[in-house]
N, C-alpha and C. Protein backbone atom coordinates (compact mmCIF):
# COMPACT_ATOMS: atom_id res chain seq x y z
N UNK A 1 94.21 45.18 60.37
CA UNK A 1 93.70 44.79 59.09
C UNK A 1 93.29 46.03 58.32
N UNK A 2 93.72 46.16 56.75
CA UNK A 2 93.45 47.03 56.45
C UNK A 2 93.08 46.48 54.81
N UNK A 3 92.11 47.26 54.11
CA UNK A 3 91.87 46.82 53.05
C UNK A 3 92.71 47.65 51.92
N UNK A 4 92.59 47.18 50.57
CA UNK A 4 92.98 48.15 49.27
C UNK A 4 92.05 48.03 48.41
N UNK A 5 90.74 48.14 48.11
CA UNK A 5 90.07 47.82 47.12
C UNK A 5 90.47 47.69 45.76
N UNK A 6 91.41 49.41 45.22
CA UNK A 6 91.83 49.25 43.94
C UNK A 6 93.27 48.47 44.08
N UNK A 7 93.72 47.73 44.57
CA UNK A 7 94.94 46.85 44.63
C UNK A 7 94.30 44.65 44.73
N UNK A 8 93.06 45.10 44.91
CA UNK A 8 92.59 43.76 45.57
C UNK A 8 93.22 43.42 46.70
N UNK A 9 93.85 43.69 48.00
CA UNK A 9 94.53 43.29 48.63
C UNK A 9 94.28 43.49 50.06
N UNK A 10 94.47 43.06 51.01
CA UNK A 10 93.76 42.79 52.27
C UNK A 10 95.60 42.97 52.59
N UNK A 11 95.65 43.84 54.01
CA UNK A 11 96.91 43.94 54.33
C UNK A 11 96.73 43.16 56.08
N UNK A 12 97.58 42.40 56.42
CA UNK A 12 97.45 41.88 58.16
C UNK A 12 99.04 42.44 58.65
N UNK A 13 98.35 43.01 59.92
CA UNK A 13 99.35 43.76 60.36
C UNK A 13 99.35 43.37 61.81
N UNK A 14 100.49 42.69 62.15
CA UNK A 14 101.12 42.01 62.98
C UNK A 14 101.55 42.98 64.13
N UNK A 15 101.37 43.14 65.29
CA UNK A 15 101.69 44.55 65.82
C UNK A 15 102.66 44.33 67.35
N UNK A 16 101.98 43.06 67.69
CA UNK A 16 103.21 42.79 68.59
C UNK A 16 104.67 42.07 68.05
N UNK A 17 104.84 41.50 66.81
CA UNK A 17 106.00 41.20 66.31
C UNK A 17 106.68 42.11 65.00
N UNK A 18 105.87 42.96 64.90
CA UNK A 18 105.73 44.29 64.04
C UNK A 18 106.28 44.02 62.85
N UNK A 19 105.16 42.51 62.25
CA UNK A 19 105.70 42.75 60.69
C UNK A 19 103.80 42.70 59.98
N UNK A 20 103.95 42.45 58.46
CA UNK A 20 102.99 43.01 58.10
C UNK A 20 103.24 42.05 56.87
N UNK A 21 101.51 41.79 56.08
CA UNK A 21 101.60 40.85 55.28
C UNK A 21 100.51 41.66 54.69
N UNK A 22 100.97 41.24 52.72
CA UNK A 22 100.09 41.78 52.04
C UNK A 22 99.13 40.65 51.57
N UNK A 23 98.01 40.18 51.10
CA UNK A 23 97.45 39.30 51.04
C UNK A 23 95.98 39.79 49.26
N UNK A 24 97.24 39.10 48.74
CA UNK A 24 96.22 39.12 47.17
C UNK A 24 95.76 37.82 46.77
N UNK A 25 94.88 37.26 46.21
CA UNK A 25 94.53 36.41 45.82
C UNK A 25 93.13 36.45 44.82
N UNK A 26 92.94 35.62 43.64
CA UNK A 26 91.73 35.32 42.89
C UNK A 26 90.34 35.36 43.92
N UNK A 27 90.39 35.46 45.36
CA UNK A 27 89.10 35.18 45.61
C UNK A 27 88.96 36.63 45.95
N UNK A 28 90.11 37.26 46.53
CA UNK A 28 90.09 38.95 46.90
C UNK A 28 90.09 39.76 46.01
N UNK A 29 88.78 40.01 45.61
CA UNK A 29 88.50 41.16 44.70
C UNK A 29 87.59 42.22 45.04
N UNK A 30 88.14 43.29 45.13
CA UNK A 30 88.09 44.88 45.31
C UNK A 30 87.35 44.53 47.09
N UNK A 31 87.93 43.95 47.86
CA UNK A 31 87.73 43.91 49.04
C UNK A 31 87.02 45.13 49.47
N UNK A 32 85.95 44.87 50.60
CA UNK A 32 85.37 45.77 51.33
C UNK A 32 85.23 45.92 52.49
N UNK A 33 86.25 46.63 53.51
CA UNK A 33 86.22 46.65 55.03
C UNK A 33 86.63 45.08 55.27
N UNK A 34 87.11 44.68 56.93
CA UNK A 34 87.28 43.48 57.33
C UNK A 34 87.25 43.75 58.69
N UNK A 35 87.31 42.39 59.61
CA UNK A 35 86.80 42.37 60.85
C UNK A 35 87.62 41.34 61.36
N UNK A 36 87.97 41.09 63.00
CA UNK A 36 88.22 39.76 63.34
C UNK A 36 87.59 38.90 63.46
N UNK A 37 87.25 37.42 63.01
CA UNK A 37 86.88 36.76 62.71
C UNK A 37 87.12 35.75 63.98
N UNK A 38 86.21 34.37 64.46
CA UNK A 38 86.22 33.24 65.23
C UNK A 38 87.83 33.03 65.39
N UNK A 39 88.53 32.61 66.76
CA UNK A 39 89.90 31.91 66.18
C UNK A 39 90.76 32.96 66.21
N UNK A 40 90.85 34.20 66.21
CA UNK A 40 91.49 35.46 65.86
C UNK A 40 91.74 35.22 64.02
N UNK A 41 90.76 35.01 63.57
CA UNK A 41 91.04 35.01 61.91
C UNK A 41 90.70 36.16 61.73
N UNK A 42 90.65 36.38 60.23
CA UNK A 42 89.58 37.43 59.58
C UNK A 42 88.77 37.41 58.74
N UNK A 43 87.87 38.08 58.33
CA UNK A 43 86.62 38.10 57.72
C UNK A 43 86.55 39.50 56.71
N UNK A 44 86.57 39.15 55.80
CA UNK A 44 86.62 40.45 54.43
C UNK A 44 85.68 40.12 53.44
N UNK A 45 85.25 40.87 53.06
CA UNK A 45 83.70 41.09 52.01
C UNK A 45 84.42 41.27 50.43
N UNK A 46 84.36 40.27 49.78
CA UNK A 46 85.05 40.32 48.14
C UNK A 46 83.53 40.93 47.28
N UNK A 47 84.22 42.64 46.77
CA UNK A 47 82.83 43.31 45.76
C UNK A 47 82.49 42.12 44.89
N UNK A 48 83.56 42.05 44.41
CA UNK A 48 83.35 41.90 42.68
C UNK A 48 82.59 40.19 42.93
N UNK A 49 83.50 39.81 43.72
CA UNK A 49 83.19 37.88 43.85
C UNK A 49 81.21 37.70 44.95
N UNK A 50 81.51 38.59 45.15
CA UNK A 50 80.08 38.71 46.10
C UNK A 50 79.49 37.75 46.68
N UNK A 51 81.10 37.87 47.75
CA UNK A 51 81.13 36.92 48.62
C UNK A 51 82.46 37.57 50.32
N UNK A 52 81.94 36.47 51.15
CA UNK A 52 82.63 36.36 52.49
C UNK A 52 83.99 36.14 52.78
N UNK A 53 85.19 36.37 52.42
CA UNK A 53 86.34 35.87 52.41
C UNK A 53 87.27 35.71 53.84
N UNK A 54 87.06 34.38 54.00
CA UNK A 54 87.76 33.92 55.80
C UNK A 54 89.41 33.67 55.29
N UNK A 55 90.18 34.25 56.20
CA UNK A 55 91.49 34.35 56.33
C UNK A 55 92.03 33.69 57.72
N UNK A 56 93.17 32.86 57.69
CA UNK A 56 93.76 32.68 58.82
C UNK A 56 94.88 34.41 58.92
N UNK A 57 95.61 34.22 60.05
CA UNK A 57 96.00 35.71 60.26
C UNK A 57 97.65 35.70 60.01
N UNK A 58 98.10 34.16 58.85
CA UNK A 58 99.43 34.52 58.09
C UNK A 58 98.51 34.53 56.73
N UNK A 59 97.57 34.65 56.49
CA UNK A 59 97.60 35.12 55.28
C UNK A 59 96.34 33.81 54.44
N UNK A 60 96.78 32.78 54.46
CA UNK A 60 96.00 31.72 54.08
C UNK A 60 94.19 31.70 54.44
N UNK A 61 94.04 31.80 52.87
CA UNK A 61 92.48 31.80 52.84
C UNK A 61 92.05 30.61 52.85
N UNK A 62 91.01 30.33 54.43
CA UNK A 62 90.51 29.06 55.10
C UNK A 62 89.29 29.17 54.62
N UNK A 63 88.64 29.89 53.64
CA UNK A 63 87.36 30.10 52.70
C UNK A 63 86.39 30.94 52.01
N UNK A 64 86.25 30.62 51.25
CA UNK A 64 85.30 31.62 50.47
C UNK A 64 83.36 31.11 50.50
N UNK A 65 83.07 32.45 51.29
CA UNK A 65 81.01 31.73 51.15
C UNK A 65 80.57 33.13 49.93
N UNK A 66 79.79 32.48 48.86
CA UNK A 66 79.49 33.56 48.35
C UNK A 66 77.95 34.14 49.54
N UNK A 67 77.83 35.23 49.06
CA UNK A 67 76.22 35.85 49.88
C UNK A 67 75.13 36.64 48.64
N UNK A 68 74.15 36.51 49.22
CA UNK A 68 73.31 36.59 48.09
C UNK A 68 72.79 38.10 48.11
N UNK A 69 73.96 38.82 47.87
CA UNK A 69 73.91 40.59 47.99
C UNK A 69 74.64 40.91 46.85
N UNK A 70 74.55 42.21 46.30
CA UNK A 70 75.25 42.88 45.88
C UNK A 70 75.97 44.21 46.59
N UNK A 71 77.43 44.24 46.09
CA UNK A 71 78.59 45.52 46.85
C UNK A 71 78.59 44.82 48.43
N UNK A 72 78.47 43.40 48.97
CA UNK A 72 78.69 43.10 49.98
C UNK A 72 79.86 44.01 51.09
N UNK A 73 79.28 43.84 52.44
CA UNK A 73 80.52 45.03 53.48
C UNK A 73 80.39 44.29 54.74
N UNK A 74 81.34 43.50 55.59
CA UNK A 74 81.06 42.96 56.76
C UNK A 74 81.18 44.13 57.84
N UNK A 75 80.84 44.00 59.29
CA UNK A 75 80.97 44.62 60.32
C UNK A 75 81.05 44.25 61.15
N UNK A 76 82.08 44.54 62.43
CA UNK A 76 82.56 43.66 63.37
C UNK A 76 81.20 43.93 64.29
N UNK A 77 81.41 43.07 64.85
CA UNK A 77 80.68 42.29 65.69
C UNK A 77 81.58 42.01 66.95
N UNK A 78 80.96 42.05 68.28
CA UNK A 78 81.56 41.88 69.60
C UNK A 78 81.63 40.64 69.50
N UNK A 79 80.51 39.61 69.11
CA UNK A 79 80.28 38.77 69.21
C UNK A 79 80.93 37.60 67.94
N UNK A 80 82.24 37.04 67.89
CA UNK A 80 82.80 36.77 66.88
C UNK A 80 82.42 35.48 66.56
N UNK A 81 80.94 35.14 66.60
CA UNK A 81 80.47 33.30 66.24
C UNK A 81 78.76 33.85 65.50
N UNK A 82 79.06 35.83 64.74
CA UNK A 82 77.77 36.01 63.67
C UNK A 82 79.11 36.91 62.99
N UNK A 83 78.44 37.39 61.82
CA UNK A 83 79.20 38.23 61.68
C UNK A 83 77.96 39.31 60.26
N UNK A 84 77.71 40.75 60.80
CA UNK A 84 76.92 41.37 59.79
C UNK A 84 77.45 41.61 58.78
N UNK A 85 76.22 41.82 57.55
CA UNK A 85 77.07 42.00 56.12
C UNK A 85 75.87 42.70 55.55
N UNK A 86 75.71 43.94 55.07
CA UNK A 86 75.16 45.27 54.42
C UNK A 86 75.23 44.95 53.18
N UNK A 87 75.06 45.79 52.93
CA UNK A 87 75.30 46.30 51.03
C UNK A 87 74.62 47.53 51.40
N UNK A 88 75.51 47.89 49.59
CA UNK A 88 75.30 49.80 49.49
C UNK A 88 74.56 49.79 47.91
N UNK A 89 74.07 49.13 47.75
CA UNK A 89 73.32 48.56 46.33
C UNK A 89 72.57 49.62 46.04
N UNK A 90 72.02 50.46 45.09
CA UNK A 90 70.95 51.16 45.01
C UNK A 90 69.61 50.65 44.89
N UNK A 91 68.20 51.00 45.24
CA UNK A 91 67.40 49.81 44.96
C UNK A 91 67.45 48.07 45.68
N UNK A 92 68.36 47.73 46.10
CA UNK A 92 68.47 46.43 46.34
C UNK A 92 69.31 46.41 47.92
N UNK A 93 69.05 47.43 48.80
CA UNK A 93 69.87 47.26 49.83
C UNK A 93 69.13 45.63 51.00
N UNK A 94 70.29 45.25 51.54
CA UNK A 94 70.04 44.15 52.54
C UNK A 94 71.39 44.43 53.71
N UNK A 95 70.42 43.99 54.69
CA UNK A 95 70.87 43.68 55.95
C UNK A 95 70.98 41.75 55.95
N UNK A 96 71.89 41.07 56.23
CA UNK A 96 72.15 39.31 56.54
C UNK A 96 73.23 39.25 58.10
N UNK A 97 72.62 38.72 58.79
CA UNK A 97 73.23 38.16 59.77
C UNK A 97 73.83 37.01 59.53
N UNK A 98 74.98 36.28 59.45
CA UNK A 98 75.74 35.03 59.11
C UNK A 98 76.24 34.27 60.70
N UNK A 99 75.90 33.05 60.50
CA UNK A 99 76.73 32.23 61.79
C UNK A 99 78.19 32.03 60.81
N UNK A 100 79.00 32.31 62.32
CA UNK A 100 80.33 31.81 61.65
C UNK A 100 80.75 30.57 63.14
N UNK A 101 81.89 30.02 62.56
CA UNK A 101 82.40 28.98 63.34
C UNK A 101 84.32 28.96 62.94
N UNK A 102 84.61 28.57 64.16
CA UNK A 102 85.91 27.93 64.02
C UNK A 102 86.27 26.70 62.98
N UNK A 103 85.35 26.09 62.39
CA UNK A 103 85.21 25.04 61.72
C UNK A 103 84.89 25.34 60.63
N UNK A 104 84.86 26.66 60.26
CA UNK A 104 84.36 26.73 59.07
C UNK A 104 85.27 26.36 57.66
N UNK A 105 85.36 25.82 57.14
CA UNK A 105 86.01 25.83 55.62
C UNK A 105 85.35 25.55 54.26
């Protein structure tokens, strides 16, 4: 998984069948870092939408949570049923721990 901020685009990269998917959409905006997610999904931090963006791993966004941060950034986690989320805010930094689930939509 790789992000593009100035493209909006979240790239999934397939490595044992070695293909690769670009992944733009209205909820992916100026993406920040991503992680594996419950399920082998993924989990990407939208700047601009300032919010959580859950991906299945062809591409299909299984949801959007907004979070109550600004410049949101997730971080993997061993543990793929929380998932951390920072900000680089000036003045306004936060630490949020999130439950995630297989069920989530």
């Amino acid at each position: 998984m790789l992000t593009d901020r100035f493209a909006n685009t979240v790239y999934l990269l397939e490595t044992v069948k070695g293909t690769s998917r670009a992944v733009t959409q209205e909820n992916i905006q100026v993406p920040l870092g991503a992680c594996v997610g419950p399920g082998d999904t993924v989990l990407t931090c939208s700047m601009s939408n300032h919010s959580i963006v859950h991906l299945s791993v062809d591409g299909v966004i299984l949801g959007t949570y907004p979070v109550d941060m600004r410049i949101p950034s997730p971080y993997a986690y061993k543990d793929r049923t929380r998932l951390p989320v920072s900000n680089n805010a000036m003045g306004a930094t936060k630490l949020q721990l999130y439950n995630i689930s297989t069920t989530m939509s």
